[in-house]
PDB file of N, CA and C in Angstrom:
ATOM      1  N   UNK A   1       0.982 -10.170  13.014  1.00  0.00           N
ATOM      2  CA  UNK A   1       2.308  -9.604  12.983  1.00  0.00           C
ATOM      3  C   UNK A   1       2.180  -8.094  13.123  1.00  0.00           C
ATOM      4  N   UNK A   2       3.049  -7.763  14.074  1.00  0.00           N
ATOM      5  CA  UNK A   2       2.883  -5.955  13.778  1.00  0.00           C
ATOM      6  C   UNK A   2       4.088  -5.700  13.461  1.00  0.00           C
ATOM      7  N   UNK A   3       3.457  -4.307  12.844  1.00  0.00           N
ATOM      8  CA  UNK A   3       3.962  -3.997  11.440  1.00  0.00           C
ATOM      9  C   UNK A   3       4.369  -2.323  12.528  1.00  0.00           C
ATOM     10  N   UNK A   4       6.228  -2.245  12.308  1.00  0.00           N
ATOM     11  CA  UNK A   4       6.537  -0.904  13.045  1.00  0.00           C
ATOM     12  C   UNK A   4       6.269   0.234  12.802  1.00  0.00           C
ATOM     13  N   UNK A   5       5.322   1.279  13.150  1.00  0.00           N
ATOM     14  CA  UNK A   5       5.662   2.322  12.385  1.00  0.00           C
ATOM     15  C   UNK A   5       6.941   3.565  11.527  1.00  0.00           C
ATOM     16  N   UNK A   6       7.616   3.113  11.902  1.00  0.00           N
ATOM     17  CA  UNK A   6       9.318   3.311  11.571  1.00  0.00           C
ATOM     18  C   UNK A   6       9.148   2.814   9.973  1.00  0.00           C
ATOM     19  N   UNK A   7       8.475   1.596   9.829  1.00  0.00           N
ATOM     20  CA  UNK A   7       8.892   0.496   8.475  1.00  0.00           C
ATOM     21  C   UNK A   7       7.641   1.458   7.473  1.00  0.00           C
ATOM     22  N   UNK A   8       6.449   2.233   8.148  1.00  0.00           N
ATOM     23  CA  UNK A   8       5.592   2.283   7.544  1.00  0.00           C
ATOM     24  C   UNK A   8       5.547   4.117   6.932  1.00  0.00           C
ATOM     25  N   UNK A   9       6.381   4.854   8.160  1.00  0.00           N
ATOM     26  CA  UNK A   9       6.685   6.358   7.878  1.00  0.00           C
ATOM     27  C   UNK A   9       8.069   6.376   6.719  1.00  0.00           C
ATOM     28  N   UNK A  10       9.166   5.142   6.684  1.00  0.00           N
ATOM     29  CA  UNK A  10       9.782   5.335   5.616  1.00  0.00           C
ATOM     30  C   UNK A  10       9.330   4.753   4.501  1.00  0.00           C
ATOM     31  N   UNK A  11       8.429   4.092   4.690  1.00  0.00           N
ATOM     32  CA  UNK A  11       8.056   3.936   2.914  1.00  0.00           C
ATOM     33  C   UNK A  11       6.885   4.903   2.530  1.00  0.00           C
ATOM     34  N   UNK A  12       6.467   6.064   3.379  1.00  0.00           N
ATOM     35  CA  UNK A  12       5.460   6.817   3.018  1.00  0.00           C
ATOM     36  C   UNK A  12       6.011   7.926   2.756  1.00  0.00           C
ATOM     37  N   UNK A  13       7.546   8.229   3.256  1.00  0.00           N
ATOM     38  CA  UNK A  13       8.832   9.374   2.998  1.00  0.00           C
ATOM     39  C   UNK A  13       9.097   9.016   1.957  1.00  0.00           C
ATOM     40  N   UNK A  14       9.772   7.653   1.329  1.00  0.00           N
ATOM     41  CA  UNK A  14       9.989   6.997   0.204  1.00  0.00           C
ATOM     42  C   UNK A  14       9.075   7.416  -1.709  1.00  0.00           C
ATOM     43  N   UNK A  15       7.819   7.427  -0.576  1.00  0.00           N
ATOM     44  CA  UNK A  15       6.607   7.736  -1.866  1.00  0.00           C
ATOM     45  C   UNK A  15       6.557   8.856  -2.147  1.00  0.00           C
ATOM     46  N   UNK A  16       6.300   9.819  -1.492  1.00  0.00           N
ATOM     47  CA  UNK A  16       6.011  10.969  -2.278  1.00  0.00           C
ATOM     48  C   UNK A  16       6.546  12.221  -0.536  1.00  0.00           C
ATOM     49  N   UNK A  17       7.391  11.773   0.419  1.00  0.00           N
ATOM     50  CA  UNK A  17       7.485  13.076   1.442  1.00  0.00           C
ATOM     51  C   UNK A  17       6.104  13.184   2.380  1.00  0.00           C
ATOM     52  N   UNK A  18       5.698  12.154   2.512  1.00  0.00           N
ATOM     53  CA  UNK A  18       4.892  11.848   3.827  1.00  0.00           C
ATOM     54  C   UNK A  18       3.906  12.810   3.447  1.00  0.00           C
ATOM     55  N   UNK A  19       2.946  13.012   2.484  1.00  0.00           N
ATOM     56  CA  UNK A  19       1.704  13.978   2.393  1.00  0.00           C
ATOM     57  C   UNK A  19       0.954  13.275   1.217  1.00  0.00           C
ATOM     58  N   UNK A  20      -0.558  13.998   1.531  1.00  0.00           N
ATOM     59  CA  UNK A  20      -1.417  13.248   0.332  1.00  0.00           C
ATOM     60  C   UNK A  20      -1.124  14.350  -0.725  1.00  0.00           C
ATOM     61  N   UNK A  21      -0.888  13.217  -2.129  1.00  0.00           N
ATOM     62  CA  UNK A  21      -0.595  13.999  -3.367  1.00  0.00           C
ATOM     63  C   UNK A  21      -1.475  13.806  -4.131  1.00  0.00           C
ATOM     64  N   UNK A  22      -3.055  13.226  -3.919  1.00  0.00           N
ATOM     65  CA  UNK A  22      -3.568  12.620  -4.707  1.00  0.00           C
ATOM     66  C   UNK A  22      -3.642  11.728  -5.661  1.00  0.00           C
ATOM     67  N   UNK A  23      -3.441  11.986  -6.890  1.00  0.00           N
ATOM     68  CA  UNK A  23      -3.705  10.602  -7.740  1.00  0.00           C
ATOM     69  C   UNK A  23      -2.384  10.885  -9.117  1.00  0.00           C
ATOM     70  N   UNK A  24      -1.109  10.445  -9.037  1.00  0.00           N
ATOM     71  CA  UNK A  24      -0.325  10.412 -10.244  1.00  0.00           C
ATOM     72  C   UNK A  24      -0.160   9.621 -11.363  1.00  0.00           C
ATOM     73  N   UNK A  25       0.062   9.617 -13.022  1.00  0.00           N
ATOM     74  CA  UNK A  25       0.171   8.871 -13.032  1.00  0.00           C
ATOM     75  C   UNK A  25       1.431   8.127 -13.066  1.00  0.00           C
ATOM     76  N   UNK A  26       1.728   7.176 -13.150  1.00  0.00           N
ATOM     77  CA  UNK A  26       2.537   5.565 -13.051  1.00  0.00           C
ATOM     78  C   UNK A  26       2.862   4.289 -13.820  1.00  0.00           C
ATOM     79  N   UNK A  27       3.342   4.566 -14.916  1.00  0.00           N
ATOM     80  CA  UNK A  27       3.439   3.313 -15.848  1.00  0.00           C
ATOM     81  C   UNK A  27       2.037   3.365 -16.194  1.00  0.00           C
ATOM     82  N   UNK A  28       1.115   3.505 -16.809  1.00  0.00           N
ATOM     83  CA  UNK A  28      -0.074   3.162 -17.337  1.00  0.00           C
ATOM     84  C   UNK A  28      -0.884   3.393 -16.683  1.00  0.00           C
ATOM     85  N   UNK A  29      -0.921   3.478 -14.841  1.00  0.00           N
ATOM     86  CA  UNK A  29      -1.771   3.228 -14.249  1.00  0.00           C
ATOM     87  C   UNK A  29      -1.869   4.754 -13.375  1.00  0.00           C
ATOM     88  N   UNK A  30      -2.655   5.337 -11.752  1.00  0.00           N
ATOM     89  CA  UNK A  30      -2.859   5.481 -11.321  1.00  0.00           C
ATOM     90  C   UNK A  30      -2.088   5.210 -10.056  1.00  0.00           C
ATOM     91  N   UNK A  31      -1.152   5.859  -9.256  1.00  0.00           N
ATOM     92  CA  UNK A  31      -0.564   5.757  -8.457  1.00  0.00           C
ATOM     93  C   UNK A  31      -1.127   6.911  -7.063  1.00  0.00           C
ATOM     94  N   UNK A  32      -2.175   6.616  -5.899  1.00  0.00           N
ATOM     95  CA  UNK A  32      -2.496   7.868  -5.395  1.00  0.00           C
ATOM     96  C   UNK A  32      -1.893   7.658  -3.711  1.00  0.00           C
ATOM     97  N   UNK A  33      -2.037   9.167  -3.446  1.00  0.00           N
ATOM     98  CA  UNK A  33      -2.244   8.913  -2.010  1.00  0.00           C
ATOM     99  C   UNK A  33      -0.904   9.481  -1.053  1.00  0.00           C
ATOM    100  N   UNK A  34      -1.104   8.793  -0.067  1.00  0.00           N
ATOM    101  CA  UNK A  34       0.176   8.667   0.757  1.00  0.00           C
ATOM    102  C   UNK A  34       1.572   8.088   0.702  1.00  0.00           C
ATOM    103  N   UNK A  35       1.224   6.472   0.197  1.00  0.00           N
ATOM    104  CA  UNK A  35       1.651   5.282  -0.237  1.00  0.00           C
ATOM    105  C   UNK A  35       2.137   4.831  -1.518  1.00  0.00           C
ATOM    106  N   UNK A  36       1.682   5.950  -2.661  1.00  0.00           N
ATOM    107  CA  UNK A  36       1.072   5.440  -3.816  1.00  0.00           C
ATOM    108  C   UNK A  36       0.170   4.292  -4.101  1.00  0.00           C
ATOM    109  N   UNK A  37      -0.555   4.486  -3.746  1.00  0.00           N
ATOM    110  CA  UNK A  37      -1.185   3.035  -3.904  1.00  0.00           C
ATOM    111  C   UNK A  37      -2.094   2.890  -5.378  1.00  0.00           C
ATOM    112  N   UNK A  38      -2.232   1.940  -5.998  1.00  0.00           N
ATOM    113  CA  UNK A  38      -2.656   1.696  -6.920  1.00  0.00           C
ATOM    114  C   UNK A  38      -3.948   1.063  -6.608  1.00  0.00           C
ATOM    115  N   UNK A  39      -5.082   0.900  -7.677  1.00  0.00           N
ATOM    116  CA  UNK A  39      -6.306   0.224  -7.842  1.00  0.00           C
ATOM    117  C   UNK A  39      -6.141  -1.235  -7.140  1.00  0.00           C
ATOM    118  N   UNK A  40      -5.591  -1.925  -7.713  1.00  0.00           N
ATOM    119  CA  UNK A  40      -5.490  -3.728  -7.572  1.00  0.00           C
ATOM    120  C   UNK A  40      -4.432  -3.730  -6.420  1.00  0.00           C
ATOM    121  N   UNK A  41      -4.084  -2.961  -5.716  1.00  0.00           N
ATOM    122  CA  UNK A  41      -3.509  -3.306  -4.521  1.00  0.00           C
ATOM    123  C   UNK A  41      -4.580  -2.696  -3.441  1.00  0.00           C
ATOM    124  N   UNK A  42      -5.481  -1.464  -3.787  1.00  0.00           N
ATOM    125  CA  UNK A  42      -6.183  -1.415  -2.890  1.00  0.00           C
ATOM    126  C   UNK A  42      -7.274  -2.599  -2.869  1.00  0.00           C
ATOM    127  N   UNK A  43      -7.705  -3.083  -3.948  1.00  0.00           N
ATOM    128  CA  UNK A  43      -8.538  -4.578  -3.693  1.00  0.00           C
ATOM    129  C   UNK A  43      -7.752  -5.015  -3.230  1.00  0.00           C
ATOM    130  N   UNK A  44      -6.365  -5.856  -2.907  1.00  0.00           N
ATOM    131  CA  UNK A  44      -5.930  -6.894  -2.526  1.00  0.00           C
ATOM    132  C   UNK A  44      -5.988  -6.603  -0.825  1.00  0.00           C
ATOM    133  N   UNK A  45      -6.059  -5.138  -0.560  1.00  0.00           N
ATOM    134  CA  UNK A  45      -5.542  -4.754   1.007  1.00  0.00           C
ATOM    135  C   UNK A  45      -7.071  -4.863   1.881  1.00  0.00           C
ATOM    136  N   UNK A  46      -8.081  -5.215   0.892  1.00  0.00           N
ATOM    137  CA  UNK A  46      -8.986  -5.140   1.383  1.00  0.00           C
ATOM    138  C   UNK A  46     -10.193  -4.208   0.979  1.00  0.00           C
ATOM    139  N   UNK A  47      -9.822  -3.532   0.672  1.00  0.00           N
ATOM    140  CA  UNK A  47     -10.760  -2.301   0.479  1.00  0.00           C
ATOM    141  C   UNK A  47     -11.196  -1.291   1.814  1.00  0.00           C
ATOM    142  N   UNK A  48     -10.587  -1.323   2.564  1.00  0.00           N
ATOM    143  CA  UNK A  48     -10.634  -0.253   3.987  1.00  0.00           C
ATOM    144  C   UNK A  48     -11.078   1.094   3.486  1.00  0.00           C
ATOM    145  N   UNK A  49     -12.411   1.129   4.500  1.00  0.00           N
ATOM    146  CA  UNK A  49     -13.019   2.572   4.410  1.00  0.00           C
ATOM    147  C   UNK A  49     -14.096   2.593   3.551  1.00  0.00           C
ATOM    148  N   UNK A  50     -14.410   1.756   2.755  1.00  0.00           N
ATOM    149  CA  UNK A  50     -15.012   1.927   1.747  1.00  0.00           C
ATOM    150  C   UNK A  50     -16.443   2.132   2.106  1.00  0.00           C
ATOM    151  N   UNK A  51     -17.134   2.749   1.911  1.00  0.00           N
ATOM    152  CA  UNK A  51     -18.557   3.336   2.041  1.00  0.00           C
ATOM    153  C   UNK A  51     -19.354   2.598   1.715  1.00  0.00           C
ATOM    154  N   UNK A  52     -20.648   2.530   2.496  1.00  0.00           N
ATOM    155  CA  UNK A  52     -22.072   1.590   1.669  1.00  0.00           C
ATOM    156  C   UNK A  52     -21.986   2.326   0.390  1.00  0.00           C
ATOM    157  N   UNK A  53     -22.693   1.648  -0.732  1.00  0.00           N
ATOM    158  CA  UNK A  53     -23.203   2.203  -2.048  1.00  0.00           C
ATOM    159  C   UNK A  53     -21.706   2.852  -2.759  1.00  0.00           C
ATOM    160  N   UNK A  54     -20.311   2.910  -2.358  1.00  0.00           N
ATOM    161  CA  UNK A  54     -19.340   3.755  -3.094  1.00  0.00           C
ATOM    162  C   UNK A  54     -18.727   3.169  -4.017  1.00  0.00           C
ATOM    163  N   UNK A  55     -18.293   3.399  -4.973  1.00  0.00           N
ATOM    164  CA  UNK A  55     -17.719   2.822  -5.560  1.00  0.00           C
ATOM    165  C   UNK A  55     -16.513   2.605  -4.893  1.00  0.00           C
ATOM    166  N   UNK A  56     -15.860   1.672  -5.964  1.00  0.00           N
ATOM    167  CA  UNK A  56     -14.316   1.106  -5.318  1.00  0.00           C
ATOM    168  C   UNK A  56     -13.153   1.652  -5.656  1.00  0.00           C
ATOM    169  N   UNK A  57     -13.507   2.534  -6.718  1.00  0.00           N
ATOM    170  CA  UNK A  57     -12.449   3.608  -7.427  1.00  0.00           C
ATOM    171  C   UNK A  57     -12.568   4.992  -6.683  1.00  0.00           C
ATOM    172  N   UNK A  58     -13.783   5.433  -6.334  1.00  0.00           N
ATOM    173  CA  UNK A  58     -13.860   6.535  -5.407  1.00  0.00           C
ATOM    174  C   UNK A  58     -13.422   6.153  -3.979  1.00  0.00           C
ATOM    175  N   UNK A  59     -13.482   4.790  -3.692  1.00  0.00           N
ATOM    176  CA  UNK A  59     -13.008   4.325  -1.716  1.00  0.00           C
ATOM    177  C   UNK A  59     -11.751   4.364  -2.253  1.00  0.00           C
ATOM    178  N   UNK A  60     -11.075   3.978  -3.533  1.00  0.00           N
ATOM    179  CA  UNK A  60      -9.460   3.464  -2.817  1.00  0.00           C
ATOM    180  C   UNK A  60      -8.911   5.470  -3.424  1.00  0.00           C
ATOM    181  N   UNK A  61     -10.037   6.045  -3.990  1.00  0.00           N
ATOM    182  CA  UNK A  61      -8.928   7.346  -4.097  1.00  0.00           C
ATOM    183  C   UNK A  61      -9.204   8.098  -2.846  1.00  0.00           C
ATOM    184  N   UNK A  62      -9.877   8.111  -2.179  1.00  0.00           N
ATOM    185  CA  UNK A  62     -10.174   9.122  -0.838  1.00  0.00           C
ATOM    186  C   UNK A  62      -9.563   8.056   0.359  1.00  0.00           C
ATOM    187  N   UNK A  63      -8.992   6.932   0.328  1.00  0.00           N
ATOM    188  CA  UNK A  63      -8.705   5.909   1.348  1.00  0.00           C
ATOM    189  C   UNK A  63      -6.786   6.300   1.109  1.00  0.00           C
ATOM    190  N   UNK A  64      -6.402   6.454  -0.089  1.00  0.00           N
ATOM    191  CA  UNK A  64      -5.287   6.655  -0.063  1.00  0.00           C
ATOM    192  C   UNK A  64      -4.236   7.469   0.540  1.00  0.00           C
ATOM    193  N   UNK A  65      -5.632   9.048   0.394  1.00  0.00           N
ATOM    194  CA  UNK A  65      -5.084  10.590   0.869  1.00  0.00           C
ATOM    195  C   UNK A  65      -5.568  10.514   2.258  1.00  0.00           C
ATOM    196  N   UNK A  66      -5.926   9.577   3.238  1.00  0.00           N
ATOM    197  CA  UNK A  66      -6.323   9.107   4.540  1.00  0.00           C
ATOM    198  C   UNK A  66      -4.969   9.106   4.882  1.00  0.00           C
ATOM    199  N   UNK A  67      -4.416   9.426   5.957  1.00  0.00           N
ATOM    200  CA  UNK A  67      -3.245   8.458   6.074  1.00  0.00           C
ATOM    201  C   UNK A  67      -3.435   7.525   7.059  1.00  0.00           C
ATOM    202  N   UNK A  68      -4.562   7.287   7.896  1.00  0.00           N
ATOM    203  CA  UNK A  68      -5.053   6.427   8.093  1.00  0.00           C
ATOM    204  C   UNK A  68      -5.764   4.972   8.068  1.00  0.00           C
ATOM    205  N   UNK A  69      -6.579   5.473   6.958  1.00  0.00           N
ATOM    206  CA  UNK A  69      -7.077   4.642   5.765  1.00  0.00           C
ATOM    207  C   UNK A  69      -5.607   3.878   4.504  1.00  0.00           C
ATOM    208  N   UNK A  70      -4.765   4.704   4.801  1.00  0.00           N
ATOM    209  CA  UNK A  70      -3.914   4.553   3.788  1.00  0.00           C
ATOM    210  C   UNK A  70      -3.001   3.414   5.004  1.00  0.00           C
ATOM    211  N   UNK A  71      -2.543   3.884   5.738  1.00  0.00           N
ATOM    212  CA  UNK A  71      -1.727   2.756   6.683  1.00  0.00           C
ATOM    213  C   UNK A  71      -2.114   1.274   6.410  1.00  0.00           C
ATOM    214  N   UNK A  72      -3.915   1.369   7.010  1.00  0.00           N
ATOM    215  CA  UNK A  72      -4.459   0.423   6.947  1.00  0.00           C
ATOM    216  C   UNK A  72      -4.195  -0.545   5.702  1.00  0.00           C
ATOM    217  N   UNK A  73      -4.564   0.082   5.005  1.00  0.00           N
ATOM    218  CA  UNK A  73      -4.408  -1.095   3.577  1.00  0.00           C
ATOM    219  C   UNK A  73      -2.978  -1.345   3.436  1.00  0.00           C
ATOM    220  N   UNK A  74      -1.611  -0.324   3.890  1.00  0.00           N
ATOM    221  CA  UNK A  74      -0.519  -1.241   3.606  1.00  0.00           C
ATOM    222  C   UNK A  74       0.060  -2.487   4.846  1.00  0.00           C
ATOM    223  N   UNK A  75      -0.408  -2.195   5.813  1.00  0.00           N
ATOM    224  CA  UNK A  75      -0.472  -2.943   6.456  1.00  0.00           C
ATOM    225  C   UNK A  75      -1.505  -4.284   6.178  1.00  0.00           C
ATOM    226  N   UNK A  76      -2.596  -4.082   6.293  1.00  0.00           N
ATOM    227  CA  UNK A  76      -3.430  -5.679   5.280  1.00  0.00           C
ATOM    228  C   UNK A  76      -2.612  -6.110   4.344  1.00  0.00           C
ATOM    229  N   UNK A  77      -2.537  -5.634   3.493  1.00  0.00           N
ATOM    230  CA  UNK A  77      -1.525  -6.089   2.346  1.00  0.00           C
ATOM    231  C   UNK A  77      -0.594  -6.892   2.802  1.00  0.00           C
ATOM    232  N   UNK A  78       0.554  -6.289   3.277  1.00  0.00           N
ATOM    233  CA  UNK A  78       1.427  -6.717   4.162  1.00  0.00           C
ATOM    234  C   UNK A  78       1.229  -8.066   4.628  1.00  0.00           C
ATOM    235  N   UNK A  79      -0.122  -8.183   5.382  1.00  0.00           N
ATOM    236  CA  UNK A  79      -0.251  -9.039   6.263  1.00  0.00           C
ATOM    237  C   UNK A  79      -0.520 -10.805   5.560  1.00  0.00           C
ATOM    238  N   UNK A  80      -1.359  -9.908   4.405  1.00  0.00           N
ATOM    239  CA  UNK A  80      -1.944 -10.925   3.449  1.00  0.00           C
ATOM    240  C   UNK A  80      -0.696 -11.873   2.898  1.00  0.00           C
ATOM    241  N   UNK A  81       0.279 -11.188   1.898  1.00  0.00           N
ATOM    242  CA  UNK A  81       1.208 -11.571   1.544  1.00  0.00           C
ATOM    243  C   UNK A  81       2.604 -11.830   2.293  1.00  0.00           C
ATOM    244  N   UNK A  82       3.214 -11.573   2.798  1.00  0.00           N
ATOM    245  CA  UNK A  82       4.014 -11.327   4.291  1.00  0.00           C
ATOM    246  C   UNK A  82       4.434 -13.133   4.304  1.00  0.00           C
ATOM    247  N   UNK A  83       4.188 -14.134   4.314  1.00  0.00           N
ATOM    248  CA  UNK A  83       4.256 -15.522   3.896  1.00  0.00           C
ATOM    249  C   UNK A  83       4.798 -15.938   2.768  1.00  0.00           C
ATOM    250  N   UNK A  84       4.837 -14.754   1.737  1.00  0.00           N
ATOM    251  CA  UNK A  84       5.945 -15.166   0.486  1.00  0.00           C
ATOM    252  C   UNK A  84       7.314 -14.359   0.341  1.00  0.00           C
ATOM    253  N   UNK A  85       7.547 -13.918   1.882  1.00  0.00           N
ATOM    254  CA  UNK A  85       9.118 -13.542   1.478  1.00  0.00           C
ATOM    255  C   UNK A  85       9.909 -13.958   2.739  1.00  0.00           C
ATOM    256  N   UNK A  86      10.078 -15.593   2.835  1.00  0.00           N
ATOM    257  CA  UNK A  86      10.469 -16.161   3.392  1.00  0.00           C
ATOM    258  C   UNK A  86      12.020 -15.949   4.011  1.00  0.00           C
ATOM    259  N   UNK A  87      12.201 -15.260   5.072  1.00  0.00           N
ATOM    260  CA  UNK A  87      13.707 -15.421   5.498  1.00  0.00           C
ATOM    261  C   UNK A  87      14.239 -13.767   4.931  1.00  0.00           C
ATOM    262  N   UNK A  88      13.146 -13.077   4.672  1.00  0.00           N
ATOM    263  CA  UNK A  88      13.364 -11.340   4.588  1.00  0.00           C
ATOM    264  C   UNK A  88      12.858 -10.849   5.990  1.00  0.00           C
ATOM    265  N   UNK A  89      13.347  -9.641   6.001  1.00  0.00           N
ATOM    266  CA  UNK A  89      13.158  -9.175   7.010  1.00  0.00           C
ATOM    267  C   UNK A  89      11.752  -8.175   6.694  1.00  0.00           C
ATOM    268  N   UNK A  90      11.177  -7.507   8.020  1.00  0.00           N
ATOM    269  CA  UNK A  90      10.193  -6.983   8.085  1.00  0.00           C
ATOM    270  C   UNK A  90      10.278  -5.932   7.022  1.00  0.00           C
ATOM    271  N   UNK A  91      11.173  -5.401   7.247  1.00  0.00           N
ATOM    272  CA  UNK A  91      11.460  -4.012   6.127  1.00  0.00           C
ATOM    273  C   UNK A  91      11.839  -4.418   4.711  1.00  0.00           C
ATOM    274  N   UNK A  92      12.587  -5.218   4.319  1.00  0.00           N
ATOM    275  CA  UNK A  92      12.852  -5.773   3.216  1.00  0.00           C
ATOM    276  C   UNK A  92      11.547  -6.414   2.354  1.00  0.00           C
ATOM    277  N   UNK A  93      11.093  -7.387   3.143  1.00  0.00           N
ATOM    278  CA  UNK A  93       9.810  -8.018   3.049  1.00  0.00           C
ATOM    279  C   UNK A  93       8.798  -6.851   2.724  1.00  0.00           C
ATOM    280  N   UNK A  94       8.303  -5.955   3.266  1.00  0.00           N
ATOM    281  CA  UNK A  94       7.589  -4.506   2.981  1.00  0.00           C
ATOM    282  C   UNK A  94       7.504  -3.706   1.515  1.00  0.00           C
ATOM    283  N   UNK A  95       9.135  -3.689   1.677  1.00  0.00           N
ATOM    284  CA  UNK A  95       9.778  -2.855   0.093  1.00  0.00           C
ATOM    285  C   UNK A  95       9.261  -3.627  -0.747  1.00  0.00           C
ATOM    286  N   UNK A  96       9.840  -5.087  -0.922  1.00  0.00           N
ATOM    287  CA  UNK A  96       9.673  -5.886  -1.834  1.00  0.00           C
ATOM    288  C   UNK A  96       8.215  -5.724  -2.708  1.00  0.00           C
ATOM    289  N   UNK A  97       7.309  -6.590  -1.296  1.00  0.00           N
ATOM    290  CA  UNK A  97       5.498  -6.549  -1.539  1.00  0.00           C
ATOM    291  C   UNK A  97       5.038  -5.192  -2.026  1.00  0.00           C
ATOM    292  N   UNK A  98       5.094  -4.181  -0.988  1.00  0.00           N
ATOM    293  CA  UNK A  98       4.742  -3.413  -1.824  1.00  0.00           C
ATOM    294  C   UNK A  98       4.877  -2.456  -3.213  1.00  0.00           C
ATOM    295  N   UNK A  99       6.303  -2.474  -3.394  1.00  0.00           N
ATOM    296  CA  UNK A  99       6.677  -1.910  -4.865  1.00  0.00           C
ATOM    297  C   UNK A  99       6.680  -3.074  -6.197  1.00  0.00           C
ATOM    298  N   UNK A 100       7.068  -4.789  -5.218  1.00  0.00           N
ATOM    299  CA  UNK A 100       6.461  -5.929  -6.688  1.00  0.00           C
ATOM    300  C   UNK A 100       5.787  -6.042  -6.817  1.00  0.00           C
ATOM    301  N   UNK A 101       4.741  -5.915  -5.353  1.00  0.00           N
ATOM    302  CA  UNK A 101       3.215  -6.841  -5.676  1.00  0.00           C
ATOM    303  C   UNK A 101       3.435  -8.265  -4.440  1.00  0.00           C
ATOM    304  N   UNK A 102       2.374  -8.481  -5.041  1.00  0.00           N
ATOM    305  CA  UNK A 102       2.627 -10.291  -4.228  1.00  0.00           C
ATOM    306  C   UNK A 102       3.769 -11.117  -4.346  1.00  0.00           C
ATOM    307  N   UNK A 103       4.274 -10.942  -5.765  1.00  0.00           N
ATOM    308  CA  UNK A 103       5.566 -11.805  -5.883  1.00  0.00           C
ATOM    309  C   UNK A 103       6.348 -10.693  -5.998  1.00  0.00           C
ATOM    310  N   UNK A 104       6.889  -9.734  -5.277  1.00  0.00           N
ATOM    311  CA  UNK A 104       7.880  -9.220  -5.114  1.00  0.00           C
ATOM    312  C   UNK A 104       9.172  -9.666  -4.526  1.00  0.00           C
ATOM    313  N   UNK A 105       8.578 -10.322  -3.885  1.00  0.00           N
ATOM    314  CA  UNK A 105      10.024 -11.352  -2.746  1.00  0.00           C
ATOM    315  C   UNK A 105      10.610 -12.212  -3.914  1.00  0.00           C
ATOM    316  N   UNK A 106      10.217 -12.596  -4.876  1.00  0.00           N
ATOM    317  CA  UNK A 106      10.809 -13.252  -5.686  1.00  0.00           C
ATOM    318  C   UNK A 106      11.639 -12.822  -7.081  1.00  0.00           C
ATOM    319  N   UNK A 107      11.715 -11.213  -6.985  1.00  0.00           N
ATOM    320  CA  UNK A 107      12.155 -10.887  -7.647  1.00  0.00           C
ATOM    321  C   UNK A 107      13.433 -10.442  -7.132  1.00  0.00           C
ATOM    322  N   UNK A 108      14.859 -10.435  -7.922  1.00  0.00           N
ATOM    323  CA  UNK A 108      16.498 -10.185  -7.366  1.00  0.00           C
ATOM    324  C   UNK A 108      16.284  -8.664  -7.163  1.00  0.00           C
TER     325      UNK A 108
END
């Protein structure tokens, strides 16, 4: 499925004004990047970029402020889950996954 860039520059306007902000925090957690992206969504997107020998906390914080690296994983993501928001649209479907999670489509 491709994924528009239109769907992918407004949810990166959405996050933080389209620039790397590094690492905020977020309810308890770690929110970095372009995307905000969190720890357990950068495992779920794959782990893109990640270096021989790096850790996975140092790949998803330098993968985030990528905006390259950072596309990538919301798009995997996307792609991965994208099957549980049945009868949403591309953009809707997007918002959902990425600000619920996997079961975002299932939330009102």
């Amino acid at each position: 499925m491709v994924i528009y860039g239109t769907l992918l520059y407004k949810l990166t306007v959405s996050s933080k004004g389209c620039r790397p902000i590094g690492c905020n925090p977020d309810r308890g957690s770690l929110s970095c990047g372009y995307y905000q992206i969190k720890l357990p969504y950068y495992k779920d997107c794959g782990e893109p970029g990640k270096r021989a020998g790096e850790s996975t906390e140092n790949a998803w914080k330098r993968c985030s402020d990528d905006y390259a690296c950072a596309t990538t994983c919301v798009e995997n993501y996307f792609n991965r889950y994208r099957y549980k928001c049945p009868g949403k649209s591309d953009c809707e479907a997007m918002a959902r996954l990425h600000n619920g999670g996997p079961n975002g489509c299932q939330s009102s």
